[in-house]
N, C-alpha and C. Protein backbone atom coordinates (compact mmCIF):
# COMPACT_ATOMS: atom_id res chain seq x y z
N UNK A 1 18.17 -11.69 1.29
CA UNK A 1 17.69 -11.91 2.64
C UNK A 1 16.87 -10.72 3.14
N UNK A 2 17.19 -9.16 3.05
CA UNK A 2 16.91 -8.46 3.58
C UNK A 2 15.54 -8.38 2.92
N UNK A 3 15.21 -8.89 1.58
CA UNK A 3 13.80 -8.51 0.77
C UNK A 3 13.03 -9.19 1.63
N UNK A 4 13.14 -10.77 1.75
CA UNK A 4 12.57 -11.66 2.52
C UNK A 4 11.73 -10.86 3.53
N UNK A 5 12.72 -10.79 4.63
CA UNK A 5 12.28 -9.97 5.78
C UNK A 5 11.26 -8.95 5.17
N UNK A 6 11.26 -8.05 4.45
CA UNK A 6 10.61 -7.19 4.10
C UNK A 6 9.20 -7.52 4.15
N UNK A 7 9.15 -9.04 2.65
CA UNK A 7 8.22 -9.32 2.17
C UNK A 7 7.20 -10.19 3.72
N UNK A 8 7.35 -10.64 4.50
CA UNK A 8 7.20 -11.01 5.60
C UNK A 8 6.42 -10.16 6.30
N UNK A 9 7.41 -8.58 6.89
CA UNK A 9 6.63 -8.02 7.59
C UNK A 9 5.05 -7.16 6.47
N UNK A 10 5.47 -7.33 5.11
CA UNK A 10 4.84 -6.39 4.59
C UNK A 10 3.47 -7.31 4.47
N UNK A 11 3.46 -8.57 4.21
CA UNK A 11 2.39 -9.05 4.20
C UNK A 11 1.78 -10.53 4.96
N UNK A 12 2.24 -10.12 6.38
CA UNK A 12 2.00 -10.68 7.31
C UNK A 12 0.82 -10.78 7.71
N UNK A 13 -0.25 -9.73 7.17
CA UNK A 13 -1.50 -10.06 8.00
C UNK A 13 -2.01 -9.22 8.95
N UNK A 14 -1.10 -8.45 9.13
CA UNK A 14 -1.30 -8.19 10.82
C UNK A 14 -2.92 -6.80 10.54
N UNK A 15 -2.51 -6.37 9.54
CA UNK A 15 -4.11 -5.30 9.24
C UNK A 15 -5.50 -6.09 9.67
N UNK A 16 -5.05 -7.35 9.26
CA UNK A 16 -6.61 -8.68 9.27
C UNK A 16 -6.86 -8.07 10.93
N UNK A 17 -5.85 -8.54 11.55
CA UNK A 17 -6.34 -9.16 12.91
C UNK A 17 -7.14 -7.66 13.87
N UNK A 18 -6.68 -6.54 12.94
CA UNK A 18 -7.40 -5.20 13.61
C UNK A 18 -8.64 -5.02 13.15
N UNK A 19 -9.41 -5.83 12.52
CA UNK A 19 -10.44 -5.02 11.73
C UNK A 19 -11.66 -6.51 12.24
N UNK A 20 -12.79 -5.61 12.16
CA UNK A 20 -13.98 -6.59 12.67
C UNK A 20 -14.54 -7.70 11.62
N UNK A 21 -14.47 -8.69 12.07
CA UNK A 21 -15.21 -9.68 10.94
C UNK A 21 -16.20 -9.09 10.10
N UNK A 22 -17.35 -8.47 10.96
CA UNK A 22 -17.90 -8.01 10.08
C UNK A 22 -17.78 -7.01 8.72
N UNK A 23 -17.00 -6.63 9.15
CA UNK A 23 -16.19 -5.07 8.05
C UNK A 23 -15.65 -6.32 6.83
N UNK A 24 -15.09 -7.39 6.88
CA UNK A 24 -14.63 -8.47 5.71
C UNK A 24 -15.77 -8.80 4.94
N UNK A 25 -17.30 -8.55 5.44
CA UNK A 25 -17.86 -9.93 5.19
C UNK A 25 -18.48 -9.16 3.36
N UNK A 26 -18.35 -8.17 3.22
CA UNK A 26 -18.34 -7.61 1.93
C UNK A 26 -17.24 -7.33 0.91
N UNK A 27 -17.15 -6.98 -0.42
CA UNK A 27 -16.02 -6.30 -1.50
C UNK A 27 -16.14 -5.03 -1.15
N UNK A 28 -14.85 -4.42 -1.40
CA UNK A 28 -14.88 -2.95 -1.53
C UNK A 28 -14.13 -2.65 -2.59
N UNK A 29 -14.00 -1.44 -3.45
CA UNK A 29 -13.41 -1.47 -4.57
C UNK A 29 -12.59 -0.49 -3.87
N UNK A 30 -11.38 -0.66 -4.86
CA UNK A 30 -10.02 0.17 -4.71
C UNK A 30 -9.73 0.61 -6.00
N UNK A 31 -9.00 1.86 -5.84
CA UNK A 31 -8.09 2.68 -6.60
C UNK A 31 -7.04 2.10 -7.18
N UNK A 32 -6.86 1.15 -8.69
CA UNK A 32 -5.37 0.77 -8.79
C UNK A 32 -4.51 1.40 -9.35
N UNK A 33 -3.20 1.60 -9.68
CA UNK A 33 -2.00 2.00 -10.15
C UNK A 33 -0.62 1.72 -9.74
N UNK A 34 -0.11 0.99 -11.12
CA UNK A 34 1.42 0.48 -10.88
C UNK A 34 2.26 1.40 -10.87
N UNK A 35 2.04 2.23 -11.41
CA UNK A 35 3.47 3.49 -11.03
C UNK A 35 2.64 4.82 -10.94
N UNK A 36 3.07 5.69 -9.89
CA UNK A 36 2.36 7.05 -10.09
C UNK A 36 3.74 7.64 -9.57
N UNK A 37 4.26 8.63 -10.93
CA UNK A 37 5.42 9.45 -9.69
C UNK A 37 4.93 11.25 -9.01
N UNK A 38 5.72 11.18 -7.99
CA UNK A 38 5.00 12.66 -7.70
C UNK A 38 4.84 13.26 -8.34
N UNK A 39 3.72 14.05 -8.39
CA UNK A 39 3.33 15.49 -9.27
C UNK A 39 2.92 14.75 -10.34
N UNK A 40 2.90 13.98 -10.95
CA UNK A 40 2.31 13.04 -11.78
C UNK A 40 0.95 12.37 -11.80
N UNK A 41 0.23 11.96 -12.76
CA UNK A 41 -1.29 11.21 -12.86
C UNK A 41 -0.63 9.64 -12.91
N UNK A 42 -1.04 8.72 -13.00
CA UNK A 42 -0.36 7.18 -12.71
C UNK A 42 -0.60 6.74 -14.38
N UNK A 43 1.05 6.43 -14.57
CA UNK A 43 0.96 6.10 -15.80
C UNK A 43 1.50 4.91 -16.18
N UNK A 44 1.05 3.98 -15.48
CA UNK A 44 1.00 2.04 -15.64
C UNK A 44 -0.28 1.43 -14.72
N UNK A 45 -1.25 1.16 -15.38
CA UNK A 45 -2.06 -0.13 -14.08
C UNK A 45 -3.33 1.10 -13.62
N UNK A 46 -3.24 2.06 -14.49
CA UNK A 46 -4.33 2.65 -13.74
C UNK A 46 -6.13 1.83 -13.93
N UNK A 47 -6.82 1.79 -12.74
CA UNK A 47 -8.07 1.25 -13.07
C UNK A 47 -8.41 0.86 -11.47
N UNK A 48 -9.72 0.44 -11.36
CA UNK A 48 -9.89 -0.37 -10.25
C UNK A 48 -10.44 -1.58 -9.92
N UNK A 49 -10.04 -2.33 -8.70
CA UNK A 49 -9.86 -3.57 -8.42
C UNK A 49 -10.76 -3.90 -7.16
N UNK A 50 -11.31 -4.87 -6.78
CA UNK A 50 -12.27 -5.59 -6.11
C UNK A 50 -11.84 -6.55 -5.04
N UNK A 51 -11.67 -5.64 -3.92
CA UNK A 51 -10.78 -6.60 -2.34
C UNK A 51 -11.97 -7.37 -2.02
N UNK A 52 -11.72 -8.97 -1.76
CA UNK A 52 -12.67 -9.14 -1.41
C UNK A 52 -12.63 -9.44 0.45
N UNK A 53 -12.84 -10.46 0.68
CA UNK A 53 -12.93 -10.44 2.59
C UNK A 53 -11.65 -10.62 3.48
N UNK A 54 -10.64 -11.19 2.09
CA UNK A 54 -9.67 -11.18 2.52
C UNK A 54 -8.18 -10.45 2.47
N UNK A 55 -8.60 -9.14 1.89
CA UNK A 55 -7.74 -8.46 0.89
C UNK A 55 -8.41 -6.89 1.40
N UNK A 56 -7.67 -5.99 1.30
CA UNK A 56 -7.91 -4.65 1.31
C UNK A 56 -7.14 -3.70 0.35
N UNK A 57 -7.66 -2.20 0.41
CA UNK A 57 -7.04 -1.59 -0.45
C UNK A 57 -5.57 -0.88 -0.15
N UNK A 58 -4.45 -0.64 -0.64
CA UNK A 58 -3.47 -0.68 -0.08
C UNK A 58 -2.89 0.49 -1.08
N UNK A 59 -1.83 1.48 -0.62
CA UNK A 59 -1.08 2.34 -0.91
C UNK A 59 0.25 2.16 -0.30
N UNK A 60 1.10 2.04 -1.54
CA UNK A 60 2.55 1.60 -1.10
C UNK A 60 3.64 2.83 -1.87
N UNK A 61 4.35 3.53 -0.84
CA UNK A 61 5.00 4.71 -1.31
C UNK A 61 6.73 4.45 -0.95
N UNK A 62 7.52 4.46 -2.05
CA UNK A 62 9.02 3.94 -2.07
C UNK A 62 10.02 5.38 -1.86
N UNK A 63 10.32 5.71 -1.12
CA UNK A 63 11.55 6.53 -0.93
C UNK A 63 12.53 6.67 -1.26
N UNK A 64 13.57 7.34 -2.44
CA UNK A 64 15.17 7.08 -2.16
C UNK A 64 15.61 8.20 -1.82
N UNK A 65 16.64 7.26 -1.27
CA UNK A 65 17.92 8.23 -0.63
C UNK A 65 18.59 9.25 -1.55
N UNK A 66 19.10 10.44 -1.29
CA UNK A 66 19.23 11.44 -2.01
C UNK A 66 20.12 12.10 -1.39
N UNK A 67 21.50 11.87 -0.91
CA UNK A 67 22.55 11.64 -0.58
C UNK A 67 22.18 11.98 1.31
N UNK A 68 21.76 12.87 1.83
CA UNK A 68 21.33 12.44 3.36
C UNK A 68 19.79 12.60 3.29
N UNK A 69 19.65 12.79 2.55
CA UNK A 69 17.80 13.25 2.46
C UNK A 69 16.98 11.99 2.07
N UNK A 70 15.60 12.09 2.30
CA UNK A 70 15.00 11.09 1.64
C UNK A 70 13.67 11.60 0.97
N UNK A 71 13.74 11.37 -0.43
CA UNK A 71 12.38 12.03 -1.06
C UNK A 71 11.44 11.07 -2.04
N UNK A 72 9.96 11.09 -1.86
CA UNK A 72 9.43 10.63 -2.26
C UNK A 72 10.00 9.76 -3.86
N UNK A 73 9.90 8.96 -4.17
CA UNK A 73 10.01 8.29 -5.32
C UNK A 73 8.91 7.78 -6.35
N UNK A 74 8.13 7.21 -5.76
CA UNK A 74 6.94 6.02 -6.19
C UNK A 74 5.79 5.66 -5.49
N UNK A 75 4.19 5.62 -6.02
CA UNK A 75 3.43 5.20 -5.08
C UNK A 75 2.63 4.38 -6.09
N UNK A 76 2.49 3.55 -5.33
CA UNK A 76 1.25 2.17 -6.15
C UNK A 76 0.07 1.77 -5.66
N UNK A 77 -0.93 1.51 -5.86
CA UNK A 77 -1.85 1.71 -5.38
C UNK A 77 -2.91 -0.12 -5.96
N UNK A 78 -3.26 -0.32 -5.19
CA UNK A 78 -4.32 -1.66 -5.19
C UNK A 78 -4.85 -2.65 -4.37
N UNK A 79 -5.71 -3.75 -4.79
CA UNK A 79 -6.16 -4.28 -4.15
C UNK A 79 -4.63 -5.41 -3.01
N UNK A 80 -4.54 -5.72 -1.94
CA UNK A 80 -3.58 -6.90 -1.50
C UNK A 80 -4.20 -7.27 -0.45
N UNK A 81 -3.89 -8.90 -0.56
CA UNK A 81 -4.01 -9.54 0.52
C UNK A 81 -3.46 -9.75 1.40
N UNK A 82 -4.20 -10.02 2.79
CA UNK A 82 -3.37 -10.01 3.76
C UNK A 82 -2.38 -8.88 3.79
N UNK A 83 -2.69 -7.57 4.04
CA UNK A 83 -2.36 -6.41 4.03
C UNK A 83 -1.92 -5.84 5.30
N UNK A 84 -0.78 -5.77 5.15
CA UNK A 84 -0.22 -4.98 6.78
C UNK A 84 0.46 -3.70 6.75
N UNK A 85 0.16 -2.67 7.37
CA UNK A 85 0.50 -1.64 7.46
C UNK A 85 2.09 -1.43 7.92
N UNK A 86 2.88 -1.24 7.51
CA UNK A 86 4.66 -0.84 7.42
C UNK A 86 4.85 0.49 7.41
N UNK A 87 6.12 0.70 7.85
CA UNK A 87 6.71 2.61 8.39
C UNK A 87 7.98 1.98 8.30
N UNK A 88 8.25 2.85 6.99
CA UNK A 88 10.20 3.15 7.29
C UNK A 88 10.97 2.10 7.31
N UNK A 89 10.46 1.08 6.45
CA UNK A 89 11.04 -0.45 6.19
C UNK A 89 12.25 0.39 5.10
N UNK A 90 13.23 -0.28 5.91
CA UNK A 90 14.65 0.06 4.45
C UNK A 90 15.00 -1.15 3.52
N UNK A 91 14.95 -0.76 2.49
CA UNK A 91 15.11 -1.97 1.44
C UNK A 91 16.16 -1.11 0.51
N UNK A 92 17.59 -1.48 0.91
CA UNK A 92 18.65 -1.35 0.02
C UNK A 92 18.79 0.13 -0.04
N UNK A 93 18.86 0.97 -1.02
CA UNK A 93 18.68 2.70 -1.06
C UNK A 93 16.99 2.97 -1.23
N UNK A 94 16.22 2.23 -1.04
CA UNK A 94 14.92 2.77 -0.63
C UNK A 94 14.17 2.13 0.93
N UNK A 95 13.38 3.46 0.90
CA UNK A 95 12.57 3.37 2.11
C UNK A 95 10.92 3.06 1.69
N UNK A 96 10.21 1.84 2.41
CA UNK A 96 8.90 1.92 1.60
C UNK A 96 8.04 1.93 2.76
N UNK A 97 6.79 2.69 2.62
CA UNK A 97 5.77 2.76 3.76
C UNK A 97 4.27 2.08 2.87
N UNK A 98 3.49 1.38 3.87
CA UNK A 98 2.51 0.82 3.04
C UNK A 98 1.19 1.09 3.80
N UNK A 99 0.34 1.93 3.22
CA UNK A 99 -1.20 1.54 4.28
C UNK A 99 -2.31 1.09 3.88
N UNK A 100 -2.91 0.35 4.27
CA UNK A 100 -4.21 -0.52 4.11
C UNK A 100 -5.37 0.20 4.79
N UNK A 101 -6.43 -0.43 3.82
CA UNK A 101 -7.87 0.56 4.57
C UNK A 101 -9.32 -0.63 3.85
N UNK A 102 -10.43 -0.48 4.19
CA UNK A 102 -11.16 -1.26 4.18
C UNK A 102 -13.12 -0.21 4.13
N UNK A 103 -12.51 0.86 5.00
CA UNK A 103 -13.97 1.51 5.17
C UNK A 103 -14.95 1.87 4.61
N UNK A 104 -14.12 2.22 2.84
CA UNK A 104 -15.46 2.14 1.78
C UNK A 104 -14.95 2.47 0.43
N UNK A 105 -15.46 2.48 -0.20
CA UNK A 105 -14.75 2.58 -1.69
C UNK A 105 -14.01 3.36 -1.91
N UNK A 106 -12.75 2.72 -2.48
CA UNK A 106 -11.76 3.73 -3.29
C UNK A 106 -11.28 4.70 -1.68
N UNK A 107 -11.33 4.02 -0.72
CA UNK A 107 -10.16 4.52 0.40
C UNK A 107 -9.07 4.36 0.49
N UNK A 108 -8.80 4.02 -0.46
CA UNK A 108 -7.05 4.31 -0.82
C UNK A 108 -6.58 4.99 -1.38
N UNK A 109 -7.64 6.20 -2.08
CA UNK A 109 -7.16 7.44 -2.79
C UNK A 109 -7.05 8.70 -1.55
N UNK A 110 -7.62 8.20 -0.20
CA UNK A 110 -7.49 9.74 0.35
C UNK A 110 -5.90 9.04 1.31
N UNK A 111 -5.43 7.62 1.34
CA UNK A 111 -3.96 7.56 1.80
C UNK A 111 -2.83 7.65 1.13
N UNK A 112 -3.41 8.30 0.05
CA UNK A 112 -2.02 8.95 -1.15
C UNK A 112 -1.08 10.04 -0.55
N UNK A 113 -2.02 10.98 0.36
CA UNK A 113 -1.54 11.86 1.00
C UNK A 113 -0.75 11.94 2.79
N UNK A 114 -1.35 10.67 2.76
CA UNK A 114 -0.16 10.62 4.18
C UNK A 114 0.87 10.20 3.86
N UNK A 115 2.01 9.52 4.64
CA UNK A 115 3.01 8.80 4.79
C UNK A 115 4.45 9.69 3.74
């Protein structure tokens, strides 16, 4: 149940409804990678991928718990649709934050460093 919810708020859309039609009406390429761990180069899925009007580039970073602490774990990186930006969603012993971007190529390599 609790994934559900997750999967819901995570790709609800809600990034669409902030961004100008016009900014969709092109592809932008993104940065991909299925696993990158900190301090690490991404070593599954590296390459890049082609959002098209309905899809943006997205950086998704997983947290675990570390008995009261919480420290980076995992970040993935690619094209998704219907892309909504999330903070501090708890999923079981991890925490995952996700951000979406659209402004120009491969803008999902400079949101590696927030969140």
């Amino acid at each position: 149940m609790k994934l559900k919810r997750f999967e819901e708020k995570m790709f609800s859309g809600s990034f669409l409804k902030r961004v100008l039609p016009a900014e969709l009406a092109d592809t932008v390429e993104c940065r991909m990678c299925h696993i990158q761990f900190p301090g690490e180069k991404c070593s599954r899925g590296r390459g890049i991928c082609r959002a098209d009007k309905n899809e943006a580039c997205a950086v998704g970073k997983i947290h675990r718990k570390n008995g009261h602490l919480w420290s980076h774990w995992l970040t993935f990186m690619g094209c998704q649709k219907n892309c909504a930006e999330v903070e501090k969603i708890k999923w079981s012993t991890y925490m995952v934050a996700f951000r979406c971007c659209r402004s120009f190529n491969l803008c999902n390599e400079n949101l590696t460093n927030r969140g």
